[in-house]
Protein backbone atom coordinates (compact mmCIF):
# COMPACT_ATOMS: atom_id res chain seq x y z
CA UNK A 1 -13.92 3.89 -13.58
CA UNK A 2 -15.80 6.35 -15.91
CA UNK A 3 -19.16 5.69 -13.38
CA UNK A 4 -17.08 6.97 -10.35
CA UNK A 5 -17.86 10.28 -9.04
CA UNK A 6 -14.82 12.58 -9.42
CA UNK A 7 -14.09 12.18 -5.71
CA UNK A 8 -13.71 8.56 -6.00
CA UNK A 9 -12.26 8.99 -9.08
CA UNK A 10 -9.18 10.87 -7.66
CA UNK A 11 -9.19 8.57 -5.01
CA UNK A 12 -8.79 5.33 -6.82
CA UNK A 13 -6.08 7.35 -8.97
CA UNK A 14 -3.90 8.46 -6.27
CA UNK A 15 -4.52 5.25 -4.05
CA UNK A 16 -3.41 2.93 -7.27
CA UNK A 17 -0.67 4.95 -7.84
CA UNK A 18 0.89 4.75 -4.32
CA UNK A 19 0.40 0.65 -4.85
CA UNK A 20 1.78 0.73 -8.37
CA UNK A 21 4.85 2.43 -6.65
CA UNK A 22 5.27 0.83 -3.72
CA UNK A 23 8.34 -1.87 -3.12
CA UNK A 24 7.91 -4.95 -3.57
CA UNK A 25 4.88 -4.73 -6.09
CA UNK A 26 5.13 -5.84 -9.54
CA UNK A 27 4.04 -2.46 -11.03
CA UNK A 28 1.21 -3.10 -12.98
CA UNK A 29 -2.78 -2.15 -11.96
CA UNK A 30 -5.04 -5.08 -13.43
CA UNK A 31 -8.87 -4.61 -12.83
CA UNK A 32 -9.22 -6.08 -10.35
CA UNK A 33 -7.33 -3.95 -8.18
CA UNK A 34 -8.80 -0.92 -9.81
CA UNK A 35 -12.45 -2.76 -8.34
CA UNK A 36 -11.31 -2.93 -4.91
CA UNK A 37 -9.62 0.52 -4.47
CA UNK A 38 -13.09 1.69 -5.32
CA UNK A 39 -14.52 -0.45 -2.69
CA UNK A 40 -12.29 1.00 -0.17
CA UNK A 41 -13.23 4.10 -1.08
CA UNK A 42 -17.07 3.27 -0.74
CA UNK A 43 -16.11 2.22 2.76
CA UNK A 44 -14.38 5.33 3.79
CA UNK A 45 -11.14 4.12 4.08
CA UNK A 46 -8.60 6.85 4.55
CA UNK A 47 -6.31 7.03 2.01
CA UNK A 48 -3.99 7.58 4.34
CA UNK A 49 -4.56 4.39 6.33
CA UNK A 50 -3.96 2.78 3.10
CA UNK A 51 -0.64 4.88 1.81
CA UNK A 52 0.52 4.01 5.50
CA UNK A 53 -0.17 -0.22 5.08
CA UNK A 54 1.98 0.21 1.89
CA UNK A 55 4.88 1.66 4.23
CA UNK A 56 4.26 -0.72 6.99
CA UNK A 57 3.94 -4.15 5.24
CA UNK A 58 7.01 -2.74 2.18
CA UNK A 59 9.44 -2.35 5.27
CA UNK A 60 8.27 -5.82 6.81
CA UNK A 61 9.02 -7.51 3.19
CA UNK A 62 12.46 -5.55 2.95
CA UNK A 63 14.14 -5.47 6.39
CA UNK A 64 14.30 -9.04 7.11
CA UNK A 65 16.78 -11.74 8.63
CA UNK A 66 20.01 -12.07 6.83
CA UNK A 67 20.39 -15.14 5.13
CA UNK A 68 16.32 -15.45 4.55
CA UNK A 69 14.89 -16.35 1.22
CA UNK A 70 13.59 -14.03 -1.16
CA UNK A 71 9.80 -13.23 -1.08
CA UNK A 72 7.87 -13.20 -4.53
CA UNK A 73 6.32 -10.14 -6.28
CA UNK A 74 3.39 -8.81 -5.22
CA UNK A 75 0.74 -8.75 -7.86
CA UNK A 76 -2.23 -7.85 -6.07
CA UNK A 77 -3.20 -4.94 -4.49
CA UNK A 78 -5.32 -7.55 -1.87
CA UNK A 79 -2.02 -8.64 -0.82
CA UNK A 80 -2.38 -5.59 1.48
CA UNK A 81 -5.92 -5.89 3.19
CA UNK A 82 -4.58 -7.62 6.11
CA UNK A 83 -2.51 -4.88 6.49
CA UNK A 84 -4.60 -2.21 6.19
CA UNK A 85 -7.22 -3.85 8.15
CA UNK A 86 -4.66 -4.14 10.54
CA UNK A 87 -3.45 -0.10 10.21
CA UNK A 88 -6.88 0.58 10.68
CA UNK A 89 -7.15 -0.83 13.87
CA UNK A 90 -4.39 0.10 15.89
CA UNK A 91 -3.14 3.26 17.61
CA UNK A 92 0.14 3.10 15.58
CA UNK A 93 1.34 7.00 15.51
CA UNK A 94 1.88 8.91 12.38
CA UNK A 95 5.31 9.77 13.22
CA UNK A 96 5.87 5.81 13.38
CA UNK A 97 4.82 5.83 9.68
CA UNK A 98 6.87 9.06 8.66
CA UNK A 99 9.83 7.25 10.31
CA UNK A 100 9.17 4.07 8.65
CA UNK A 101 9.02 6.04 5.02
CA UNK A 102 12.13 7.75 5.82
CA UNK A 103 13.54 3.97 6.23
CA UNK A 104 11.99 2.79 3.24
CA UNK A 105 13.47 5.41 1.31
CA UNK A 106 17.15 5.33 2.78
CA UNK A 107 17.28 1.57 1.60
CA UNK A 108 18.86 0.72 -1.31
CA UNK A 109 17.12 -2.17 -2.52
CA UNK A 110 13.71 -0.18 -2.74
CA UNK A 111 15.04 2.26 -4.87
């Protein structure tokens, strides 16, 4: 990460450290999730768009049917390129998202 410009740099930081935090994830940033924040960076992904997948698919995983069986640990931060693809294209509003983290954070098995 030493080769990125400081930009991309802070970037990769903040982005790895919203997935590192995020519920549902196992906590840990191998390389190569460190390699692909950097390539969504050098595609001019928003880091918003991407802090806003993290809300979007950790309420999916969380709020779920009673009685339904536990889902596994994420362990990849690629686990969330559908998602973001899927942030990226759609006219979802950012109160939606500031609603959703509100959720997220209210619920006690994220915490």
């Amino acid at each position: 990460m030493e080769d990125l410009p400081a930009d991309a740099r802070a970037y990769v930081c903040r982005l790895l450290e919203a997935y590192r935090t995020t519920p549902g994830t196992a906590g840990v940033v191998r390389r190569p999730d460190r390699i692909l924040a950097a390539q969504l960076h050098q595609r001019g992904v928003a880091l918003e768009a991407v802090e806003n997948a993290f809300v979007l698919a950790a309420v999916r995983r969380t709020i779920r049917p009673n009685g339904a069986p536990p889902l596994g640990t994420i362990r990849s931060l690629a686990y969330f390129l559908p998602v973001i693809e899927e942030v990226l294209t759609s006219s979802i509003r950012p109160d939606y998202f500031r609603y959703l983290r509100q959720k997220l954070e209210r619920l006690p098995e994220t915490r």
